[in-house]
Protein backbone atom coordinates (compact mmCIF):
# COMPACT_ATOMS: atom_id res chain seq x y z
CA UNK A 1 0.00 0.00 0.00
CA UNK A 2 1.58 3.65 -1.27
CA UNK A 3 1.12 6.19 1.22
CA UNK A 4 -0.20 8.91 -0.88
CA UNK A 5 0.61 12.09 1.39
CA UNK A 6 3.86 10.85 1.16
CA UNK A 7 4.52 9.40 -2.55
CA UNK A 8 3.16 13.22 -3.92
CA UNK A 9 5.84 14.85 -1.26
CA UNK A 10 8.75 12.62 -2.60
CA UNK A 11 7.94 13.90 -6.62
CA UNK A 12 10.92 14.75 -8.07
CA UNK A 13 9.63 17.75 -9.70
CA UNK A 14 7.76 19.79 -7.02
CA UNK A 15 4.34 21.24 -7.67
CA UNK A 16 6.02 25.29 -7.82
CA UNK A 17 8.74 24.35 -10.71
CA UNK A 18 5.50 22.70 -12.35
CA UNK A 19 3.87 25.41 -12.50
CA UNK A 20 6.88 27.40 -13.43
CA UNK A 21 7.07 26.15 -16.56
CA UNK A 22 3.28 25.59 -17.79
CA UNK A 23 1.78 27.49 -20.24
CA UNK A 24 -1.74 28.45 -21.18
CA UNK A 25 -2.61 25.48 -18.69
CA UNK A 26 -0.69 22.69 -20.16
CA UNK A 27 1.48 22.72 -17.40
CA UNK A 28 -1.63 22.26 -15.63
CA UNK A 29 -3.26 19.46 -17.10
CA UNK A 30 -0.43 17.59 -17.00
CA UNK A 31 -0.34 18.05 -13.26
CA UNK A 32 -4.04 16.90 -12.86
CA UNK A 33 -2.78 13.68 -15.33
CA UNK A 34 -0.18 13.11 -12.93
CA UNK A 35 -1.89 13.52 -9.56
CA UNK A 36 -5.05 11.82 -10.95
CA UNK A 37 -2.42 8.31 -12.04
CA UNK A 38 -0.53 9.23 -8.47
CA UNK A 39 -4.54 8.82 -7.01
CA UNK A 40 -5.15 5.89 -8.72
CA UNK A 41 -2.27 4.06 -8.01
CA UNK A 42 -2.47 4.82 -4.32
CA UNK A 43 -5.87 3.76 -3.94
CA UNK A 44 -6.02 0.72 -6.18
CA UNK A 45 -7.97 -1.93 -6.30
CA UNK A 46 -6.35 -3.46 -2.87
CA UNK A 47 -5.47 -1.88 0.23
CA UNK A 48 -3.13 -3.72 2.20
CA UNK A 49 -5.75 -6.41 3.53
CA UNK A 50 -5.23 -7.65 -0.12
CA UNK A 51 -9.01 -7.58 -0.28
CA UNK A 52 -9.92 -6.46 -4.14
CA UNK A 53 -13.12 -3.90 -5.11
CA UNK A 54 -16.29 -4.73 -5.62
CA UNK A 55 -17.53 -1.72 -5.96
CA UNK A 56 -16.55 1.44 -8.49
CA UNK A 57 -19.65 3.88 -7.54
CA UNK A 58 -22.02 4.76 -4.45
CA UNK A 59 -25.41 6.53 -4.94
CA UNK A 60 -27.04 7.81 -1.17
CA UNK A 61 -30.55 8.47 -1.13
CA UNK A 62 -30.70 10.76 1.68
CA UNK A 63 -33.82 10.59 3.72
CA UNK A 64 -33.51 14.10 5.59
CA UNK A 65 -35.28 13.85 8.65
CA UNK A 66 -35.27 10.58 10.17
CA UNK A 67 -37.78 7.89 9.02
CA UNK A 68 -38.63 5.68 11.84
CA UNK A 69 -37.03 2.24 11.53
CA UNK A 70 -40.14 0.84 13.45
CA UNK A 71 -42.28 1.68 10.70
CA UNK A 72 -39.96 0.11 7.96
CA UNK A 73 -37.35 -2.29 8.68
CA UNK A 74 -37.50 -3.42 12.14
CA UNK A 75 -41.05 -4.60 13.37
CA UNK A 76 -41.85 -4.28 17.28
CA UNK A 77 -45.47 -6.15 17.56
CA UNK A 78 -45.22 -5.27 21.33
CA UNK A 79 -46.03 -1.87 20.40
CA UNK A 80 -48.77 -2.34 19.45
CA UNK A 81 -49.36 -4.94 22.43
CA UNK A 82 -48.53 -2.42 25.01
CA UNK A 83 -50.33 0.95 22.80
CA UNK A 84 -50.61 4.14 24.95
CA UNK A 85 -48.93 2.05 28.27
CA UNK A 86 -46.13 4.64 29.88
CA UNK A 87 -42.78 3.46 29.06
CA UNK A 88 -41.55 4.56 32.45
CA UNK A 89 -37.75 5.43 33.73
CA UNK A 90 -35.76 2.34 32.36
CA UNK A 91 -36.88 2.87 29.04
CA UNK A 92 -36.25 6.70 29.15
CA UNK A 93 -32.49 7.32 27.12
CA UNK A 94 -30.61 10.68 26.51
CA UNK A 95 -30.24 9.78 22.73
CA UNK A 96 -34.09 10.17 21.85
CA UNK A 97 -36.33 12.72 22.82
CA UNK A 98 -38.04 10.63 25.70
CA UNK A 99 -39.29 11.29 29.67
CA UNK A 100 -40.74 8.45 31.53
CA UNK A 101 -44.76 9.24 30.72
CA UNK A 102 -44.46 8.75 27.44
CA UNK A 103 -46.34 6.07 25.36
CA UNK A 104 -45.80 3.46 23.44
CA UNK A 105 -46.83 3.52 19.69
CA UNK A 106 -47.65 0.75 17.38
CA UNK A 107 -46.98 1.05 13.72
CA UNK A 108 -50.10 2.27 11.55
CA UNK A 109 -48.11 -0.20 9.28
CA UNK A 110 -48.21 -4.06 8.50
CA UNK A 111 -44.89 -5.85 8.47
CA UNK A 112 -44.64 -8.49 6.23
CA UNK A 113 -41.82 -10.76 4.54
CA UNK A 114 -40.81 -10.20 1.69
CA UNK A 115 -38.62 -12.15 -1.54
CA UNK A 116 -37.34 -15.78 -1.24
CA UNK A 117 -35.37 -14.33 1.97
CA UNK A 118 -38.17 -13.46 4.11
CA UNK A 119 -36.56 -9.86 4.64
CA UNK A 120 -39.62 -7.86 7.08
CA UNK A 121 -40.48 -4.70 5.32
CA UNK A 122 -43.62 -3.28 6.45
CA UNK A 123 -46.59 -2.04 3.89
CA UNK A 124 -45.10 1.68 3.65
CA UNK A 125 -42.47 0.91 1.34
CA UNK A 126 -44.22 -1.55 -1.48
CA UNK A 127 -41.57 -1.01 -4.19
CA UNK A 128 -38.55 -1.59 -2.34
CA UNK A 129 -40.26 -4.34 -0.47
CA UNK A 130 -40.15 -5.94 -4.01
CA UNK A 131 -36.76 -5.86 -4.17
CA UNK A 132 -36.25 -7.02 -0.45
CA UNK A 133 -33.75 -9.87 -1.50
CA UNK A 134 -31.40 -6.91 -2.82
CA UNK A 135 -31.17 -5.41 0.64
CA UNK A 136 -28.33 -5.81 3.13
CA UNK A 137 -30.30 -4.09 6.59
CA UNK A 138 -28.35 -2.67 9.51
CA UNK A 139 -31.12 -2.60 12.07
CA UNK A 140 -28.09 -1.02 15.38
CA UNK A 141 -27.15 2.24 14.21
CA UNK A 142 -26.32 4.47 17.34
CA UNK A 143 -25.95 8.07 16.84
CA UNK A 144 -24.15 10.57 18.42
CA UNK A 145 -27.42 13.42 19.18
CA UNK A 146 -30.53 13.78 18.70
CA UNK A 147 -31.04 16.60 16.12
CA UNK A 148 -30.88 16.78 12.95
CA UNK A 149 -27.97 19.63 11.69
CA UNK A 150 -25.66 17.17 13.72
CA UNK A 151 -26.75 13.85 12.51
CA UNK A 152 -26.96 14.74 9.29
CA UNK A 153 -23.14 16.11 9.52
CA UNK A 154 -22.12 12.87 11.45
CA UNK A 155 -23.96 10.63 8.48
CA UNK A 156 -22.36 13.18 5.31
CA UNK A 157 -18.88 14.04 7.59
CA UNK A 158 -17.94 11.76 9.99
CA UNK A 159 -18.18 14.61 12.68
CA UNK A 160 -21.02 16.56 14.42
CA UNK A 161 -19.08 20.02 14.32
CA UNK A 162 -18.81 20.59 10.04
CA UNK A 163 -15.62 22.01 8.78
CA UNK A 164 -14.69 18.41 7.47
CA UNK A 165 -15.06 16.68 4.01
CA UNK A 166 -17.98 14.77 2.94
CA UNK A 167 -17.47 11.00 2.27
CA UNK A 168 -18.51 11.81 -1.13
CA UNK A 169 -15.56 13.98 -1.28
CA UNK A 170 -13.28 11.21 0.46
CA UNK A 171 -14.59 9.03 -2.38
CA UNK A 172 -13.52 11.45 -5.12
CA UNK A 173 -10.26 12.28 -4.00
CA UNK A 174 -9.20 8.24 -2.93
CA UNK A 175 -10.62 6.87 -6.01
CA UNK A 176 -9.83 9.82 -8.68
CA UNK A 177 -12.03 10.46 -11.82
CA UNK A 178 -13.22 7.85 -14.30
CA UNK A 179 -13.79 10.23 -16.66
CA UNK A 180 -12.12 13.66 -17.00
CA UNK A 181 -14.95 15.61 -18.50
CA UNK A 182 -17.53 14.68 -15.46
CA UNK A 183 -17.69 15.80 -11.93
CA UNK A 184 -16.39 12.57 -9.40
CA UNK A 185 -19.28 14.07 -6.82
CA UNK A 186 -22.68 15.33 -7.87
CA UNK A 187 -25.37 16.18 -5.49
CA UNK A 188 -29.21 15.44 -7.34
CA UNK A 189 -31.52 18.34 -5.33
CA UNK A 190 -34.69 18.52 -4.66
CA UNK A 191 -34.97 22.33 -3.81
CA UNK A 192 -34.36 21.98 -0.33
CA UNK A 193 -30.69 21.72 1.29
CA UNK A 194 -30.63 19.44 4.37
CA UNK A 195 -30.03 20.34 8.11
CA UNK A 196 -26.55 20.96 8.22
CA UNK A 197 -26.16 22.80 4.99
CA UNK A 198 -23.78 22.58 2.26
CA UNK A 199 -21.12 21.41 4.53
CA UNK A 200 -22.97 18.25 4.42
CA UNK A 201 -21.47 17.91 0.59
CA UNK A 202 -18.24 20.17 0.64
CA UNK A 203 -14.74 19.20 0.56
CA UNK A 204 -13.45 21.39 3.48
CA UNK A 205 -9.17 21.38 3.24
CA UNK A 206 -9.57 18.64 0.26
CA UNK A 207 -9.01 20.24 -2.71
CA UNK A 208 -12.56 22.14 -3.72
CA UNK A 209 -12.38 20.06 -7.22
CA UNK A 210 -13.49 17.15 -4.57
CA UNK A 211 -16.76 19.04 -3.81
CA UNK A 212 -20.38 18.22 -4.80
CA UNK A 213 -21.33 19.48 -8.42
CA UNK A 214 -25.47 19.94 -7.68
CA UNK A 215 -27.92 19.49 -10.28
CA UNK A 216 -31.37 20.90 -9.65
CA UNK A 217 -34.45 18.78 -10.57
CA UNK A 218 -36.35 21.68 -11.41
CA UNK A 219 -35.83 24.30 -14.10
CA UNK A 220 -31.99 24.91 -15.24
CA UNK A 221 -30.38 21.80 -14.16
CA UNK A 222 -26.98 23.66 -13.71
CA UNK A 223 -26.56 27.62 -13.56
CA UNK A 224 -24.49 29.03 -16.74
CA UNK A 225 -24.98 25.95 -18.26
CA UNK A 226 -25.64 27.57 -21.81
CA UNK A 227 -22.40 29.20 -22.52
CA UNK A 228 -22.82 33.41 -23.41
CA UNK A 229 -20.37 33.33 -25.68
CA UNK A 230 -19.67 31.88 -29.05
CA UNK A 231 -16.97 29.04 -28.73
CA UNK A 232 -13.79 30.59 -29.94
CA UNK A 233 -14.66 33.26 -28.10
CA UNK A 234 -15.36 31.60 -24.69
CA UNK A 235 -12.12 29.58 -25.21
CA UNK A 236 -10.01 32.73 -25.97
CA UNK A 237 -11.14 34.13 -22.10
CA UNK A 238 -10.58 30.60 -20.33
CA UNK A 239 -6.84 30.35 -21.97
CA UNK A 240 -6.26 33.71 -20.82
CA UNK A 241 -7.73 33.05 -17.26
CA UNK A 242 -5.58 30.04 -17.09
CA UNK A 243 -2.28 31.89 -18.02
CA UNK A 244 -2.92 34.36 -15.41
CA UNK A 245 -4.13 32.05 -12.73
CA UNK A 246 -0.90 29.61 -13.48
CA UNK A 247 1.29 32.69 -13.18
CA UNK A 248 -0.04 33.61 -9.85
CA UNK A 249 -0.25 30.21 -8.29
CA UNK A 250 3.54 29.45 -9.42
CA UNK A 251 4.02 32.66 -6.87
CA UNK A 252 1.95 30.91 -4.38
CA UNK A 253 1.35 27.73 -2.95
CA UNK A 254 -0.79 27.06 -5.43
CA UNK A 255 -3.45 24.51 -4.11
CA UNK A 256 -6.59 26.66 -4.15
CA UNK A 257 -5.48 27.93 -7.48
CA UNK A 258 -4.88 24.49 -8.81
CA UNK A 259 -8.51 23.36 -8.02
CA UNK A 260 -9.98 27.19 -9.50
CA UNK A 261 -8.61 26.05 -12.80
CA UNK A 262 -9.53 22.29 -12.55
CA UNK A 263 -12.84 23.53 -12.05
CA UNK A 264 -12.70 26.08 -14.62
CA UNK A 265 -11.85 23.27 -17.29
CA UNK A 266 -14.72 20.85 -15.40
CA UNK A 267 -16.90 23.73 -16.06
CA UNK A 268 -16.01 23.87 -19.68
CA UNK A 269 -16.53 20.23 -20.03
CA UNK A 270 -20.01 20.06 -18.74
CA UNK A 271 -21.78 22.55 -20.60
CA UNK A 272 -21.66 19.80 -23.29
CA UNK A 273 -22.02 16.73 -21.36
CA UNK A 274 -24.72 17.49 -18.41
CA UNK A 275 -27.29 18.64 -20.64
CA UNK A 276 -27.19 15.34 -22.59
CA UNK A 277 -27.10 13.23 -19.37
CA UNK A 278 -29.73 15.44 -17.50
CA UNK A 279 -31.80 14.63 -20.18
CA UNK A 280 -33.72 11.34 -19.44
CA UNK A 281 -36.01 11.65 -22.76
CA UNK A 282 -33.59 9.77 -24.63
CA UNK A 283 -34.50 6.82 -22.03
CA UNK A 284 -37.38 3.89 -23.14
CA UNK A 285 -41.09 4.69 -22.26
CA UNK A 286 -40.55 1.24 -20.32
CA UNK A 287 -37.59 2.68 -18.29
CA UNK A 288 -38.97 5.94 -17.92
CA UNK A 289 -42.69 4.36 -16.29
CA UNK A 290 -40.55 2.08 -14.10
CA UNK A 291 -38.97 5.00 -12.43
CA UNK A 292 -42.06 6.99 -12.27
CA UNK A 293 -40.75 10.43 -14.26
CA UNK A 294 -44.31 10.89 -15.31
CA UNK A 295 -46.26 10.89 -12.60
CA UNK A 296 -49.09 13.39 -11.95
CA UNK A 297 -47.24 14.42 -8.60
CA UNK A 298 -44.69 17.24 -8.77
CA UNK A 299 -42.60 16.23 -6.14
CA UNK A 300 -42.74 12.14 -7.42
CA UNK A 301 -42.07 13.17 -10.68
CA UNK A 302 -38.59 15.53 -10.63
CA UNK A 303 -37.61 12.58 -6.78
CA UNK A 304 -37.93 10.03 -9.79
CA UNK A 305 -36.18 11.83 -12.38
CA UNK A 306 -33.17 12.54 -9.84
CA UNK A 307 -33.47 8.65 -9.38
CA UNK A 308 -33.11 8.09 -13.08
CA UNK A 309 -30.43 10.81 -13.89
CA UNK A 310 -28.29 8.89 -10.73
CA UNK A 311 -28.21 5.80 -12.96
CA UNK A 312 -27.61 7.60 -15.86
CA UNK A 313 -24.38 9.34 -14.16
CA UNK A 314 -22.85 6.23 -12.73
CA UNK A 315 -23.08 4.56 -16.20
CA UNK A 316 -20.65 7.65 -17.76
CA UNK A 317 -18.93 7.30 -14.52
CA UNK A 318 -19.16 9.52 -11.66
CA UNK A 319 -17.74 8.07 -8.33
CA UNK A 320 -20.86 9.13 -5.84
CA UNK A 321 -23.68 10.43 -6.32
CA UNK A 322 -26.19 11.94 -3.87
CA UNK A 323 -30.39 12.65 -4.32
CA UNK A 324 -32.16 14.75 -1.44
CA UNK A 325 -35.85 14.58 -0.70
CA UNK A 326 -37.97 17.67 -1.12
CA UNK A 327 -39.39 19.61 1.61
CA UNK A 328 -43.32 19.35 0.87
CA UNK A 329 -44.63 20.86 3.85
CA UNK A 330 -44.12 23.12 6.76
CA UNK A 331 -41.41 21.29 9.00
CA UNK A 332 -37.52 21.31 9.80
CA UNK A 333 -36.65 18.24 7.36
CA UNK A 334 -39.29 15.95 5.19
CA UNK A 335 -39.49 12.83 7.16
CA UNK A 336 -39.47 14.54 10.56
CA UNK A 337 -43.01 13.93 11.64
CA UNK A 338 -43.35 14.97 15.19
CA UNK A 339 -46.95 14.85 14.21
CA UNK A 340 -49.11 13.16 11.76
CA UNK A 341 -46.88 10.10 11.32
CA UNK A 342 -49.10 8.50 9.17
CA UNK A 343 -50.18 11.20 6.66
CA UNK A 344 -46.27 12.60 6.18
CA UNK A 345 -44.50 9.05 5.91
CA UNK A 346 -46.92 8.04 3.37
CA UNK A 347 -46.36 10.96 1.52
CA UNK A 348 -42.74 11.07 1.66
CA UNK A 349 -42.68 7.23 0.71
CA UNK A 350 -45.18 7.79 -2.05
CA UNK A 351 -42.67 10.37 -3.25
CA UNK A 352 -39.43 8.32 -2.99
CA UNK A 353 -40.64 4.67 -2.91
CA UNK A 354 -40.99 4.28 -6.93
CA UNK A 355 -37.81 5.95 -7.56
CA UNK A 356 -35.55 3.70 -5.16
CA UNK A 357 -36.72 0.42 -5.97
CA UNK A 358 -36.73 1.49 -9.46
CA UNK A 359 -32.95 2.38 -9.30
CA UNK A 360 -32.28 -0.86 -8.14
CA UNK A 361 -33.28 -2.69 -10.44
CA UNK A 362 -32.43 -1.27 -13.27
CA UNK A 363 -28.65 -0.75 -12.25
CA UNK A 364 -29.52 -5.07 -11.76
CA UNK A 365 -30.73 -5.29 -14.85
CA UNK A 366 -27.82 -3.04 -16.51
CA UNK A 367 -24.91 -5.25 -14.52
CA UNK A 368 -24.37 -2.18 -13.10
CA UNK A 369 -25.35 -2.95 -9.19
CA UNK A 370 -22.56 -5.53 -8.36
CA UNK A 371 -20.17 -2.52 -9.16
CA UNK A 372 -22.73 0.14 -7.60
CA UNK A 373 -23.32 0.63 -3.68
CA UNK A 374 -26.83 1.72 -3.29
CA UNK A 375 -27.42 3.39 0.42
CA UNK A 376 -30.24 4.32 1.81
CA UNK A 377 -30.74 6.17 5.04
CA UNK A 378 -31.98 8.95 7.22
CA UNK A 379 -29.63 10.68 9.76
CA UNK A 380 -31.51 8.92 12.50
CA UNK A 381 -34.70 6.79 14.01
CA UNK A 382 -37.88 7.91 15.79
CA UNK A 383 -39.17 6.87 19.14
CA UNK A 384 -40.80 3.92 19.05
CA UNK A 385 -42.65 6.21 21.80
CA UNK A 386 -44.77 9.14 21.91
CA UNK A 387 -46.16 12.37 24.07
CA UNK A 388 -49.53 11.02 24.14
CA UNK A 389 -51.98 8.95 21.60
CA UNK A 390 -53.70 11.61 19.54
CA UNK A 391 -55.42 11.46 15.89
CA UNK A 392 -52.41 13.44 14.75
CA UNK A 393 -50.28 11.42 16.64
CA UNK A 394 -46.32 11.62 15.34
CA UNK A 395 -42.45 10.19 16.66
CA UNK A 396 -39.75 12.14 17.85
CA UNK A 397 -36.30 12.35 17.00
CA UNK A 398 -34.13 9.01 18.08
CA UNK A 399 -30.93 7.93 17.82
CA UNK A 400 -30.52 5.12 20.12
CA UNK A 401 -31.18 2.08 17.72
CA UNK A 402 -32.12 3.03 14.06
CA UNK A 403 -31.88 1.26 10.58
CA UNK A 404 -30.76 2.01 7.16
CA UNK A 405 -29.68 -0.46 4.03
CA UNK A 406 -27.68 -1.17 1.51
CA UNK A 407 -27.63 -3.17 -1.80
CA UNK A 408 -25.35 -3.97 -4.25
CA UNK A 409 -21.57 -3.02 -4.51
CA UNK A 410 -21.22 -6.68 -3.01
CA UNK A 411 -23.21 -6.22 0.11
CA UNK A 412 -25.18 -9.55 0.91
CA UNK A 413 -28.71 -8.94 -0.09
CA UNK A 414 -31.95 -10.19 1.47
CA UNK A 415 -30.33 -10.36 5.23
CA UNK A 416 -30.64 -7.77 8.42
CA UNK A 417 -27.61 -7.16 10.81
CA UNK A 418 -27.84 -6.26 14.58
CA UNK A 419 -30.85 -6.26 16.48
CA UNK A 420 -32.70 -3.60 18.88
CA UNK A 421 -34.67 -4.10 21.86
CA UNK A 422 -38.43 -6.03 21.93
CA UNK A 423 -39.21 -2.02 21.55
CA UNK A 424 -37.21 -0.87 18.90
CA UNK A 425 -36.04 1.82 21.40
CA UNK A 426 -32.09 0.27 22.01
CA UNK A 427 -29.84 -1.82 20.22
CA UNK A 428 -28.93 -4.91 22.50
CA UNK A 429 -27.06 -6.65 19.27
CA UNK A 430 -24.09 -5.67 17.24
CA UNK A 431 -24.21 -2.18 18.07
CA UNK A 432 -22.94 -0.36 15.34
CA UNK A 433 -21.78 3.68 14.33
CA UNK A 434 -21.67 5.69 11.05
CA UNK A 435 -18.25 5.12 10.94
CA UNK A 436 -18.45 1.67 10.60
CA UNK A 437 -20.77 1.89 7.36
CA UNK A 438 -18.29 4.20 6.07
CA UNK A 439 -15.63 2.03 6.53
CA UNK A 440 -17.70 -1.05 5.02
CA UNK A 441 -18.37 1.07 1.99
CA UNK A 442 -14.85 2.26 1.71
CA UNK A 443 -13.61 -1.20 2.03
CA UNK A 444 -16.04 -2.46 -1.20
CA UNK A 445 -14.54 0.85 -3.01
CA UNK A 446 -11.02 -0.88 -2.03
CA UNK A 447 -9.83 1.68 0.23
CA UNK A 448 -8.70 1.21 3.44
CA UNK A 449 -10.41 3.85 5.65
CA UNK A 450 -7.44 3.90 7.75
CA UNK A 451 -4.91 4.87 5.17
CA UNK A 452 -7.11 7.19 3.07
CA UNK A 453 -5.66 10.67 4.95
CA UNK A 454 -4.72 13.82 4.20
CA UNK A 455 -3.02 15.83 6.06
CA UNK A 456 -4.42 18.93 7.48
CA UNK A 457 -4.16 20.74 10.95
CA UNK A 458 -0.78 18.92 11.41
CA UNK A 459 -1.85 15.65 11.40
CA UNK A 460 -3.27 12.79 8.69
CA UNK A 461 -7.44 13.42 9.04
CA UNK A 462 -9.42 10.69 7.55
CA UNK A 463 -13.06 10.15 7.21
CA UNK A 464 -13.03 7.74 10.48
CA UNK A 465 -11.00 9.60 12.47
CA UNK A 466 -9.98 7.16 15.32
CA UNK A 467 -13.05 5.04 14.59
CA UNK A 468 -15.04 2.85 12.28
CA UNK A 469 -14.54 -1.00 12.10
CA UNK A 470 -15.34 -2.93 8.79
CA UNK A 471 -18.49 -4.82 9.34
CA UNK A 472 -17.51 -8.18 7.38
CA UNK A 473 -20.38 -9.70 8.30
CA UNK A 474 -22.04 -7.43 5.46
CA UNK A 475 -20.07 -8.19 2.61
CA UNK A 476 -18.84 -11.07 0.04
């Protein structure tokens, strides 16, 4: 395993006498050639366990909020058993939002099993219940807090605080670019940026090439898109802007400057390319009902199209891609329903169901998932508990024992890992952290999340930090 901090410090020719001598930006492309090879050789397809990839790409679906796991992966029956009882002091936890005259709360949903593995989904989430035997289901996530700015860092970051690099980013910078005219790290939005904000999808001290490229779902997918100028003329001012920004960085440092004009020429590049791939017209009528891009609902409609575009990107080859859920009604994120539970969740499922399941099997049916991680996840649970029993009863936020999944990218489909209490309220199996899906998902990109570092603040960060464990237990 090549330490990469420490191969790009022992270049013979150092990055200042490179940029010495470019010109008009040649200088400078070869130096993105070079560090992009340097990137690829350092995070190859082993890393020191000798274990090879299985995966090439990741695509998150972010469910912002915090959809409760008792309602969709993990079935409690004694909820509904011991309905409206007080939980009282033992069951009371400083990770959930929970005193000891609370409730308990059965699920509005049935749970049923599903494909030839008997995976319980419950009736919320029909089209990914079809696809059950795709799903690898980590039932003992155990978050840091309770609210949602922090969780969603922890679940994008690694950290609570910001100021650090998405995983996406991690994943661009360890695995480098499959293709030099596309973004390695686009975010799909849906008009609303999660708790947290854009430091959820930033690259902090990574280079800012690393950072999320966002396509909108609605309107202009990408702002200056269409260029203003004619071609020779447009080329004429980005020569000119690389010449003087090559001059100046050969006076300086020259990091920040080296990722301006990487991103000046990524910019160039995808004025011809996103338009074509945003463009899901081109796609069958078969394909395009599957997904769900022309449904009567606004919000199901541009959720699906995101879905579809996701596909579409991995295909030309972008390392990770992200898709948000849309805000659709009055709250702090969409699947935060403190109240009416059962009118919110159906409406955010109805929204993102389709779209999911829909993903997944097309990248199945493309050959595309055995080389594709497919995560899905909120930045917490709910309480399995509530204030009181009400007609517009709701969960709060809960981060004691939650569940997310993942398929493809040679996760073991059709199986659940770790197990919470007869409640749903604590894991008392396998407890597990963010850190440790990061490093499971690293490990099928073929990095080692203890060796992918950079070094910043005087020391070698990494997306772990001191923690994370490989769950093996997951994987092929």
């Amino acid at each position: 395993m090549f330490d990469r901090q420490a191969m790009m410090g022992r270049s013979v020719v150092s990055r200042r006498e490179w940029l010495s001598n470019a010109s008009n930006g040649f200088g400078m492309l070869a130096l993105s050639s070079l560090l992009a090879d340097q990137a690829r050789s350092d995070s190859g397809s082993t890393q020191g366990d000798g274990h090879p990839a299985k995966a090439r790409n990741v695509i998150l679906c972010f469910m912002d909020g915090g959809p409760s796991h008792v309602d969709t992966f993990d079935p409690k029956p004694m909820l509904k058993k011991h309905q409206g009882k007080a939980i009282g002091q033992s069951a009371v936890s400083t990770k959930a939002q929970a005193t000891p005259d609370r409730v308990w709360l059965g699920s509005p949903w049935e749970f049923r099993q599903r494909g030839d593995s008997g995976l319980w989904v419950s009736d919320l989430l029909p089209n990914i219940a079809e696809v059950a035997d795709e799903l690898c289901v980590v039932r003992s996530l155990v978050g840091r807090q309770p609210l949602h700015g922090q969780q969603s860092l922890l679940l994008h970051t690694g950290r609570v605080t910001g100021s650090a690099p998405s995983i996406g980013s991690w994943v661009s910078y360890g695995l480098s670019s499959e293709r030099d005219n596309l973004p390695n790290y686009v975010l799909l939005n849906n008009d609303w940026i999660p708790n947290g904000g854009w430091e959820n999808f930033g690259s902090a001290f990574l280079p800012a090439s690393h950072s999320a490229t966002m396509l909108r779902a609605k309107g202009k997918v990408l702002d200056n898109i269409t260029p203003s100028d004619l071609p020779q003329l447009q080329k004429r001012k980005l020569d000119l802007l690389r010449a003087q920004d090559t001059d100046f960085a050969a006076k300086t440092e020259g990091r920040a400057i080296e990722s301006a004009i990487a991103n000046y020429e990524t910019a160039f590049r995808l004025q011809r390319l996103i338009p074509d791939l945003a463009d899901v017209s081109v796609e069958s009528e078969a394909t395009r009902r599957m997904y769900g891009v022309d449904s009567t609902n606004d919000y199901k409609r541009h959720y699906s199209l995101q879905c579809l575009r996701a596909r579409r990107l991995v295909e030309a080859g972008v390392r990770f891609v992200e898709i948000t859920c849309p805000l659709t009604h009055a709250n702090n994120s969409p699947w935060d329903q403190h109240k009416d539970l059962k009118k919110y969740h159906e409406e955010n499922a109805m929204i993102t169901d389709q779209g999911v399941a829909a993903l997944i099997r097309d990248l199945k049916q493309r050959g595309l998932l055995d080389s594709t991680v497919v995560v899905w996840a909120g930045e917490m649970g709910r309480t399995p508990h509530t204030p009181k029993i009400t007609d517009d009863v709701g969960r709060d936020h809960h981060v004691n024992g939650y569940s997310v999944f993942l398929a493809g990218g040679g996760f073991k489909g059709g199986m659940t890992y770790g197990t919470t209490d007869e409640f749903g309220n604590s894991v008392v199996e396998n407890p597990s952290s963010i850190h440790d899906v990061h490093a499971t998902i690293l490990h099928q990109l073929g990095i080692d999340h203890r060796r992918l570092t950079f070094r910043f603040g005087g020391r070698d960060v990494s997306l772990t930090d001191v923690h994370g464990e490989v769950l093996y237990e997951l994987v092929s």
